[in-house]
N, C-alpha and C. Protein backbone atom coordinates (compact mmCIF):
# COMPACT_ATOMS: atom_id res chain seq x y z
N UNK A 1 0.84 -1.18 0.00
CA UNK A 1 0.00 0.00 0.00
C UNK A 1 0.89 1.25 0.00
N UNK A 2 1.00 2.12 -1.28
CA UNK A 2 1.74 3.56 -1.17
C UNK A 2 1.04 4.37 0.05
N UNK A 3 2.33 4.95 0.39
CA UNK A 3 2.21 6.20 1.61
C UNK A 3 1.58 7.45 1.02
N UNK A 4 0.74 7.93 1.74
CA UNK A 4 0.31 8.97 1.83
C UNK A 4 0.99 10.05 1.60
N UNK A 5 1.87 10.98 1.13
CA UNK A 5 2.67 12.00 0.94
C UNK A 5 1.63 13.32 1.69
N UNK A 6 1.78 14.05 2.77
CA UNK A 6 1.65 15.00 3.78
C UNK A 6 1.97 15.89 2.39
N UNK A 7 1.17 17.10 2.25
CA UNK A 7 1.55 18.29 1.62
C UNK A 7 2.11 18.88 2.55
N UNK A 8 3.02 19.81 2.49
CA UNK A 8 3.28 20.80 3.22
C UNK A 8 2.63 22.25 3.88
N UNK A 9 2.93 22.79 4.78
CA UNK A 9 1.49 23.97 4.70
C UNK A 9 2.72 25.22 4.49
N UNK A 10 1.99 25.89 3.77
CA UNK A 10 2.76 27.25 2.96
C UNK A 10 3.04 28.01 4.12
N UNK A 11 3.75 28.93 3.70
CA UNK A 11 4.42 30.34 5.15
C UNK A 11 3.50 31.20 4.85
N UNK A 12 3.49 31.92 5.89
CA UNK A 12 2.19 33.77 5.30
C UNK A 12 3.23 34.04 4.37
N UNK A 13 4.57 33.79 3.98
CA UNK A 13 5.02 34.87 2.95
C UNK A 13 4.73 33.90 1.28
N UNK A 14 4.55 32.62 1.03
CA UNK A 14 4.16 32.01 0.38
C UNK A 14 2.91 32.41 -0.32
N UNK A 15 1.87 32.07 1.13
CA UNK A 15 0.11 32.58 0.67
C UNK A 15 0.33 34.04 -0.01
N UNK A 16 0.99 34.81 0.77
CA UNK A 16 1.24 36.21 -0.28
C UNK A 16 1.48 36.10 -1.12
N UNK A 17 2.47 35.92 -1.76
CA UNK A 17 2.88 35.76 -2.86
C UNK A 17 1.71 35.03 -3.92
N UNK A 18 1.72 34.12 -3.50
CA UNK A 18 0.10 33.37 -3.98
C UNK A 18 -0.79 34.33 -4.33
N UNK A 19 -1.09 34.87 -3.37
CA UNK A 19 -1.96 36.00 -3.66
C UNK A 19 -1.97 36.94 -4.51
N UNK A 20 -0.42 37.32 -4.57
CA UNK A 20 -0.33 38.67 -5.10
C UNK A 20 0.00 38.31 -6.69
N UNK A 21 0.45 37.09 -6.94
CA UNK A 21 0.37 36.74 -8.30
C UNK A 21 -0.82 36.60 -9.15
N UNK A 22 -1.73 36.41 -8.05
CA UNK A 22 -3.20 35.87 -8.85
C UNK A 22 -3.84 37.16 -8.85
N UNK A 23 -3.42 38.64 -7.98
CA UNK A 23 -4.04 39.38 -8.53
C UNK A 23 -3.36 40.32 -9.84
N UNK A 24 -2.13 40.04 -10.08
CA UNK A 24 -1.74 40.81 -11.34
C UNK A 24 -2.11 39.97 -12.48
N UNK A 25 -2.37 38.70 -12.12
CA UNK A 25 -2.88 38.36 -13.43
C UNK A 25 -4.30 38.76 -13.81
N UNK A 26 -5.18 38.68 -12.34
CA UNK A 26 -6.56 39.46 -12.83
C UNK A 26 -6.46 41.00 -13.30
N UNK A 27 -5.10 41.41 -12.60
CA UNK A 27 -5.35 43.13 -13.32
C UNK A 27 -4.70 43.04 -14.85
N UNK A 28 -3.89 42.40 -15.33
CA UNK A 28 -3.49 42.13 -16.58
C UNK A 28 -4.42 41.78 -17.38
N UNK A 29 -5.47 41.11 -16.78
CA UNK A 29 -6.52 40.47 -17.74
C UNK A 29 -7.94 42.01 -18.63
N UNK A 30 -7.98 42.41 -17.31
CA UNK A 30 -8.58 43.61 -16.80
C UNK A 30 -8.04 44.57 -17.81
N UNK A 31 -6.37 45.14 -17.57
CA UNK A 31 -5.75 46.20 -18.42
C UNK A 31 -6.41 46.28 -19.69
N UNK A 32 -6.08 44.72 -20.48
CA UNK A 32 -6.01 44.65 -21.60
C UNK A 32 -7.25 45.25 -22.28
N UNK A 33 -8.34 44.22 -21.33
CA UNK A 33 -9.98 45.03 -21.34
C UNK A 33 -9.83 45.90 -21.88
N UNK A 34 -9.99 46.69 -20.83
CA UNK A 34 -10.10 48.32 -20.61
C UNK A 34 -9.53 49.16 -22.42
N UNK A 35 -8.26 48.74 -22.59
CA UNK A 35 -7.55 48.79 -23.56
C UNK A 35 -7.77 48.26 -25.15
N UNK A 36 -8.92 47.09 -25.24
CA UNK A 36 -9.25 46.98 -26.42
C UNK A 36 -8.56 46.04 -26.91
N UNK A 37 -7.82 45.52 -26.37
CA UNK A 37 -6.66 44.43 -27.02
C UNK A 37 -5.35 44.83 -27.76
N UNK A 38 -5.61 45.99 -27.64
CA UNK A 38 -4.92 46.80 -28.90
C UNK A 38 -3.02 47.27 -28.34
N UNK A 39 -2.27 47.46 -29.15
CA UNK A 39 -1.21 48.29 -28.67
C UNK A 39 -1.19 49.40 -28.63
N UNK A 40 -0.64 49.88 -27.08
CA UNK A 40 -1.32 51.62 -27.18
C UNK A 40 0.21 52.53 -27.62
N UNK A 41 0.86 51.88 -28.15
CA UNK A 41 2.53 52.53 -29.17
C UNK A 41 1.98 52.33 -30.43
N UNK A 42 1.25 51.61 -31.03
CA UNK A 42 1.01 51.53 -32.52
C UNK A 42 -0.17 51.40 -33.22
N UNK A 43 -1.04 50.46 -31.90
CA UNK A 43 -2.36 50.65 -31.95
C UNK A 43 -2.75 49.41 -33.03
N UNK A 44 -1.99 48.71 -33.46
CA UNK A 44 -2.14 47.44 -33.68
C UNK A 44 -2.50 46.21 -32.77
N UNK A 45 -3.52 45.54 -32.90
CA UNK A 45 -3.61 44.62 -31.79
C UNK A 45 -4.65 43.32 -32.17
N UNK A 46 -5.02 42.53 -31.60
CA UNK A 46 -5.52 41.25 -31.64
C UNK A 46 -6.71 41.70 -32.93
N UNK A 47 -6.62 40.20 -34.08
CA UNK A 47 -5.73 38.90 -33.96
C UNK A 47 -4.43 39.26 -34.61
N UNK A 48 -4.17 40.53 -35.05
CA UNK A 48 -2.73 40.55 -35.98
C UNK A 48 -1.16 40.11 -35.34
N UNK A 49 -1.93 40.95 -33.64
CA UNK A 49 -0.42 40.60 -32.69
C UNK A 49 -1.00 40.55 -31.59
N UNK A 50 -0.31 39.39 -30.58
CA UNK A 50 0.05 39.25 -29.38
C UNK A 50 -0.34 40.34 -28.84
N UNK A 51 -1.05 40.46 -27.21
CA UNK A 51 -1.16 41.69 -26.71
C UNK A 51 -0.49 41.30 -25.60
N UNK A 52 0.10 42.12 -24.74
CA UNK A 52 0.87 41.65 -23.64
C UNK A 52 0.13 43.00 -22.49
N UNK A 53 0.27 43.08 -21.28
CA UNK A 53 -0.04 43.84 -20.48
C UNK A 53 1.78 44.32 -19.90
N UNK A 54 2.17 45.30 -19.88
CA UNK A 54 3.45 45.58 -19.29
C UNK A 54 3.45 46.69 -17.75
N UNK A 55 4.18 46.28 -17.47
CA UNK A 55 4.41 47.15 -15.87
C UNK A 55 4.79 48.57 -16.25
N UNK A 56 4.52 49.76 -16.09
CA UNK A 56 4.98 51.01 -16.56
C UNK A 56 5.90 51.17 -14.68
N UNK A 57 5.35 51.19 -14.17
CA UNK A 57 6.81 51.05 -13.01
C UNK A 57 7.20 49.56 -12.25
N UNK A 58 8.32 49.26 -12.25
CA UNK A 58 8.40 47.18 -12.59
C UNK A 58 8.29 47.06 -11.32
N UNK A 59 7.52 45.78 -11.70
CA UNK A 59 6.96 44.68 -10.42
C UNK A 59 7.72 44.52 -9.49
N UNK A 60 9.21 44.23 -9.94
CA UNK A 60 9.95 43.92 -8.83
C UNK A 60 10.69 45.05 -8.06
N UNK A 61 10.46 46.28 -8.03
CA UNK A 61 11.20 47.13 -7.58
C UNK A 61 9.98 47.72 -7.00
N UNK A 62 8.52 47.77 -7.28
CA UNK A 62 7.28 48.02 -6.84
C UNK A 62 6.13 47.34 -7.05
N UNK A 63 6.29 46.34 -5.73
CA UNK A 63 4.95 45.25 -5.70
C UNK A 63 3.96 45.61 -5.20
N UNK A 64 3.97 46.42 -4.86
CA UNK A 64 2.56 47.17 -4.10
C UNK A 64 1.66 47.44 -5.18
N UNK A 65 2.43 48.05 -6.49
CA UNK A 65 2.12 48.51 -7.61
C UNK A 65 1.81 47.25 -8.87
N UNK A 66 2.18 46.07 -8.51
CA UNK A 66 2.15 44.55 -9.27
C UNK A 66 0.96 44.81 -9.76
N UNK A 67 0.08 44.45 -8.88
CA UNK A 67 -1.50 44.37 -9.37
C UNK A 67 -2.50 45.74 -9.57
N UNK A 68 -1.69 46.87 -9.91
CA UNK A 68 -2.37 48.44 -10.15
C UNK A 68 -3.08 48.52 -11.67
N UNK A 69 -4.16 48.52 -12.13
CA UNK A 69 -4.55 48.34 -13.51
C UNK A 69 -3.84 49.72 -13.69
N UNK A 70 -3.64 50.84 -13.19
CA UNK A 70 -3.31 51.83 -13.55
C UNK A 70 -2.28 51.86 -14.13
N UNK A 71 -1.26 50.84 -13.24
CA UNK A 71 0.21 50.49 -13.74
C UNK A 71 0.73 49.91 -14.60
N UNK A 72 -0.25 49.22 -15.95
CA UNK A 72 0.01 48.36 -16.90
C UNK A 72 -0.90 49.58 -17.84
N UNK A 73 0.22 49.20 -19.03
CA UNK A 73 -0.40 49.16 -20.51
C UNK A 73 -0.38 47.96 -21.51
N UNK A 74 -0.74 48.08 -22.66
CA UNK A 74 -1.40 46.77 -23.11
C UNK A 74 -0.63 47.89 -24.45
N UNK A 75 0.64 46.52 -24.60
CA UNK A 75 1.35 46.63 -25.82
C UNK A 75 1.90 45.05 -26.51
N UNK A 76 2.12 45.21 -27.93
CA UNK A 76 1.46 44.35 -28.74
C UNK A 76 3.27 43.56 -28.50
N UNK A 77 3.38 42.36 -29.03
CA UNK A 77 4.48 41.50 -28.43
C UNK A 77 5.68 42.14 -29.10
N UNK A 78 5.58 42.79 -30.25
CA UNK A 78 6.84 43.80 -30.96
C UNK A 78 7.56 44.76 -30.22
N UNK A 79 6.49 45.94 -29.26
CA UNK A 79 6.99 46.58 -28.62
C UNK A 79 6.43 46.61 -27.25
N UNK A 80 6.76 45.41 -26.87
CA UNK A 80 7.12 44.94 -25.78
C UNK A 80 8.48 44.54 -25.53
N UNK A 81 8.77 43.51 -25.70
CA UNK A 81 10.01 42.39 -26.17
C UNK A 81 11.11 42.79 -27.42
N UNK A 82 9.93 43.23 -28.16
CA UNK A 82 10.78 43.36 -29.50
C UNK A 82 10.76 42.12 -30.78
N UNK A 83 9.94 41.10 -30.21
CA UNK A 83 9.87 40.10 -31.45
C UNK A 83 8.49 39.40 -31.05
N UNK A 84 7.34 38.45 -31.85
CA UNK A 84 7.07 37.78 -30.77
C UNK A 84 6.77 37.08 -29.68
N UNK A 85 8.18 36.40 -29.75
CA UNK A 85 8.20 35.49 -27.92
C UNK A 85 9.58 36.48 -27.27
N UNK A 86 10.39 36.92 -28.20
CA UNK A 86 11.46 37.09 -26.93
C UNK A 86 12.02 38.68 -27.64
N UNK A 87 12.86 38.66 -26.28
CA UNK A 87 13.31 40.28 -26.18
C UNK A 87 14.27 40.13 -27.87
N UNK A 88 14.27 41.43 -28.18
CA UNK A 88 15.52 41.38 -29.37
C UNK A 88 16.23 42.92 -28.70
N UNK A 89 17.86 42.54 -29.41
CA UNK A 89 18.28 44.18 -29.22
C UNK A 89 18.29 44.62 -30.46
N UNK A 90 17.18 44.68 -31.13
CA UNK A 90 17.42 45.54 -32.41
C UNK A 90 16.04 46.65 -32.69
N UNK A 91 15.66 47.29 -32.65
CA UNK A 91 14.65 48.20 -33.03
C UNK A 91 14.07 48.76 -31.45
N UNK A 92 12.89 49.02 -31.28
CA UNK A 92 12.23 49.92 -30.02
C UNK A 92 11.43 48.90 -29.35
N UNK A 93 11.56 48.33 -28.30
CA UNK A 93 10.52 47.85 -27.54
C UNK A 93 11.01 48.36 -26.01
N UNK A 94 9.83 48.38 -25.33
CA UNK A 94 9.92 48.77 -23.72
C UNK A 94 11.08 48.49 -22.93
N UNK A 95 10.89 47.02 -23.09
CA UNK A 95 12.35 46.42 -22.67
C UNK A 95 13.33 46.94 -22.38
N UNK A 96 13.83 47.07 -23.94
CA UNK A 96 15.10 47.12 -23.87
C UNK A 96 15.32 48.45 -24.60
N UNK A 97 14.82 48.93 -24.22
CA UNK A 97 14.59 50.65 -24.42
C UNK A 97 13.90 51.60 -23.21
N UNK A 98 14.66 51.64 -21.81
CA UNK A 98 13.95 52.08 -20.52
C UNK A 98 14.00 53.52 -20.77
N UNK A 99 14.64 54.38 -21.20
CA UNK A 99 15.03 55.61 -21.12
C UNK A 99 13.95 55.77 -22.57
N UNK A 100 13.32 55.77 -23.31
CA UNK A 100 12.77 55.66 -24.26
C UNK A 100 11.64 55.98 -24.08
N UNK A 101 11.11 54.69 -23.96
CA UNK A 101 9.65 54.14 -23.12
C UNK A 101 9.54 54.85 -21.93
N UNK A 102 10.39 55.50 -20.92
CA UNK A 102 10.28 56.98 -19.90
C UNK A 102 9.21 58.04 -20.66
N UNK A 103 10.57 58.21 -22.11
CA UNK A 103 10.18 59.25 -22.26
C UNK A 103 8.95 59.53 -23.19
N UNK A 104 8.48 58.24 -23.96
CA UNK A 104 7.32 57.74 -24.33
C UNK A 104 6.34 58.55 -23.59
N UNK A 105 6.04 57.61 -22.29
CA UNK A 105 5.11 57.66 -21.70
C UNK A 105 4.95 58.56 -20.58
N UNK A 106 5.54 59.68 -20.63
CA UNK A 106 6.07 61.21 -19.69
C UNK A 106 4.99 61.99 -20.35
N UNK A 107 5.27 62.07 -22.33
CA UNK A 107 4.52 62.75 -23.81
C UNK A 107 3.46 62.31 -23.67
N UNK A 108 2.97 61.04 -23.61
CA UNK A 108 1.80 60.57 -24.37
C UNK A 108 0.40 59.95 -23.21
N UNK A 109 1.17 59.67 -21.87
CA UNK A 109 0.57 59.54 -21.03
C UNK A 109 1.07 60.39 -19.45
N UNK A 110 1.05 61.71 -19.38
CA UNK A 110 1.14 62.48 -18.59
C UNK A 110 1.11 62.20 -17.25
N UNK A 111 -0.39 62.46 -17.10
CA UNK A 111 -1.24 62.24 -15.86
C UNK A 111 -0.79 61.26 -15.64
N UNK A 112 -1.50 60.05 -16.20
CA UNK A 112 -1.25 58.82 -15.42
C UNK A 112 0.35 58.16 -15.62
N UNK A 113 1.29 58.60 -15.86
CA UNK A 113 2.62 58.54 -15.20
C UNK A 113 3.02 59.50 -14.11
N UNK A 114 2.67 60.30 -14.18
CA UNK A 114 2.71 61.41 -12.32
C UNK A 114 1.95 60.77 -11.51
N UNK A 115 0.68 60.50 -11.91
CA UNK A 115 -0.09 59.57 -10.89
C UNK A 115 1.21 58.39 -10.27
N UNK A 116 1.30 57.87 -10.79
CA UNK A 116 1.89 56.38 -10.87
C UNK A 116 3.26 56.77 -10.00
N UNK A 117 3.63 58.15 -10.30
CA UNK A 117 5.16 58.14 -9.97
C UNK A 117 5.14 58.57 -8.61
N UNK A 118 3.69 59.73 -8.34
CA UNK A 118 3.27 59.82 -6.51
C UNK A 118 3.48 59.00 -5.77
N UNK A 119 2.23 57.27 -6.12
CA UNK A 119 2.29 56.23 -5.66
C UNK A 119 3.06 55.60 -5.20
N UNK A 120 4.25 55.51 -6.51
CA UNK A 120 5.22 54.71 -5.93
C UNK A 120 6.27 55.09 -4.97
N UNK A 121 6.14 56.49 -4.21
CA UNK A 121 6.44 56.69 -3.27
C UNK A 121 6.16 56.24 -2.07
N UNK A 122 4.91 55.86 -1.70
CA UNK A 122 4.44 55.47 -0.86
C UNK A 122 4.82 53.86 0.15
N UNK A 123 5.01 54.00 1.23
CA UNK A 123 5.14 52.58 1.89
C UNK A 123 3.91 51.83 1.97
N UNK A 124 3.61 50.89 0.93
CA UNK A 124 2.64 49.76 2.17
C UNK A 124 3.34 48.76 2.12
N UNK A 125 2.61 48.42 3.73
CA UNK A 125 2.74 46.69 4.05
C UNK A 125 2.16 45.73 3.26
N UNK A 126 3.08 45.27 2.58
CA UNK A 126 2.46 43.84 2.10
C UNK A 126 2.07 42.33 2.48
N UNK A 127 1.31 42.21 2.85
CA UNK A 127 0.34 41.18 3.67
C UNK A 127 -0.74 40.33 3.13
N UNK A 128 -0.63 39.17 3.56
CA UNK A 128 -2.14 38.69 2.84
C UNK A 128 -3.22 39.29 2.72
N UNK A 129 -3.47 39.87 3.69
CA UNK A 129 -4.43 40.84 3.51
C UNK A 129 -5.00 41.46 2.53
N UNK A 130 -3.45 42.64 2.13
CA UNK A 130 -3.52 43.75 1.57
C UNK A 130 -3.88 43.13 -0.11
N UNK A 131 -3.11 41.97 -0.40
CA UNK A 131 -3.60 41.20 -1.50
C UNK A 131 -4.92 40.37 -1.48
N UNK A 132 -5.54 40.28 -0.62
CA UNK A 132 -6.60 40.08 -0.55
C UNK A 132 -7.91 40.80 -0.71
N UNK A 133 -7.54 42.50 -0.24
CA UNK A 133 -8.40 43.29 -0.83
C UNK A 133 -8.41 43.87 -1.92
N UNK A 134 -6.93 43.42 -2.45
CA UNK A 134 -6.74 44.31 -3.50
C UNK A 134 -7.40 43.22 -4.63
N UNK A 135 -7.66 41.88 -4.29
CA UNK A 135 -8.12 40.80 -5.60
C UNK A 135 -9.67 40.75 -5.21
N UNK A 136 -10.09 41.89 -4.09
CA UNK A 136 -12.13 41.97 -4.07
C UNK A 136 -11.83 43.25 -4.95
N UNK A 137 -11.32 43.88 -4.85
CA UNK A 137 -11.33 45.18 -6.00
C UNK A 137 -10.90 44.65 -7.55
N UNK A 138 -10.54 44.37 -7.67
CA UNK A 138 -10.07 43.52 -8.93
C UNK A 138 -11.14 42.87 -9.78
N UNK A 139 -11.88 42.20 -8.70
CA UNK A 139 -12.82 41.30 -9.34
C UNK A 139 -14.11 42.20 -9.28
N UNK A 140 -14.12 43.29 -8.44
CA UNK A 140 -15.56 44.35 -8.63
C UNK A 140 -14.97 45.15 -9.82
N UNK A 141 -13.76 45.78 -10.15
CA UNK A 141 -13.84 46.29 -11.31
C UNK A 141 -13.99 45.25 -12.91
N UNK A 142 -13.50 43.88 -12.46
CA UNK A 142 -14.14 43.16 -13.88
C UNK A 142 -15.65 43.12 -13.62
N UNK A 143 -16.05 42.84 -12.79
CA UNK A 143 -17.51 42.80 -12.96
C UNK A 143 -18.25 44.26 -13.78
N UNK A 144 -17.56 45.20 -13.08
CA UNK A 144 -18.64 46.36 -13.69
C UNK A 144 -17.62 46.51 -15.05
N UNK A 145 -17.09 45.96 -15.76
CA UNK A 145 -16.33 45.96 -16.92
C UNK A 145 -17.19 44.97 -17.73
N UNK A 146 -17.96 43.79 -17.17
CA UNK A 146 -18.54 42.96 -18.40
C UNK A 146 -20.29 43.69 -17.91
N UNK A 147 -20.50 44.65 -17.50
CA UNK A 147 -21.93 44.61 -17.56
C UNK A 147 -21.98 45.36 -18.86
């Protein structure tokens, strides 16, 4: 008779994380929404190209900001990456063009890069919690998005 294998029980910093992944994917899902599918650099978008949702200030330097619909735009896999599945160093994508894509989105999206750049001043605690309310907001703004 095989043994039973015990799962392990996750750490609070695990369940976070848990958490906080499942809500940038609902705000990614959300962005794109909002956005039309479309690329907002060229304005080309589904079915011609890939749409990707990108971090306008990055996830890993501001997780508070991970799951912010405010904080993603919805650009097409060219200028994102640059090819696509993967980064290229040859022509303009976000990537690998930071000083660029700054100054992109300083011109073309004002407001909501000052917005964004206030924010990311700010300290919060990140907690199950805080990902927990932030994925009931998440899921009330898709809701009033498919009525």
């Amino acid at each position: 008779m095989p043994k039973l294998v015990k799962k392990k029980k996750l750490t609070d910093q695990q369940l976070t994380e848990k958490m906080r992944k499942k809500c940038v994917a609902l705000a990614k899902i959300i962005s794109k929404t909002q956005e039309d599918y479309k690329c907002q650099y060229c304005g080309v978008g589904k079915p011609q190209r890939q749409i990707h949702a990108h971090h306008i200030f990055h996830e890993g330097m501001y997780k508070s900001m991970s799951a912010d619909v405010d904080n993603l735009i919805s650009l097409c896999a060219t200028h994102h990456q640059g090819g696509t599945w993967m980064r290229s160093s040859t022509g303009f994508n976000f990537h690998n063009s930071p000083r660029e894509s700054t100054e992109w989105l300083m011109e073309n999206r004002t407001e909501q890069y000052n917005i964004l750049k206030e924010r990311s001043k700010k300290f919060v605690k990140l907690h199950i919690i805080f990902w927990e309310n932030k994925f009931k907001e998440l899921k009330e703004l898709e809701a009033n998005l498919l009525k």
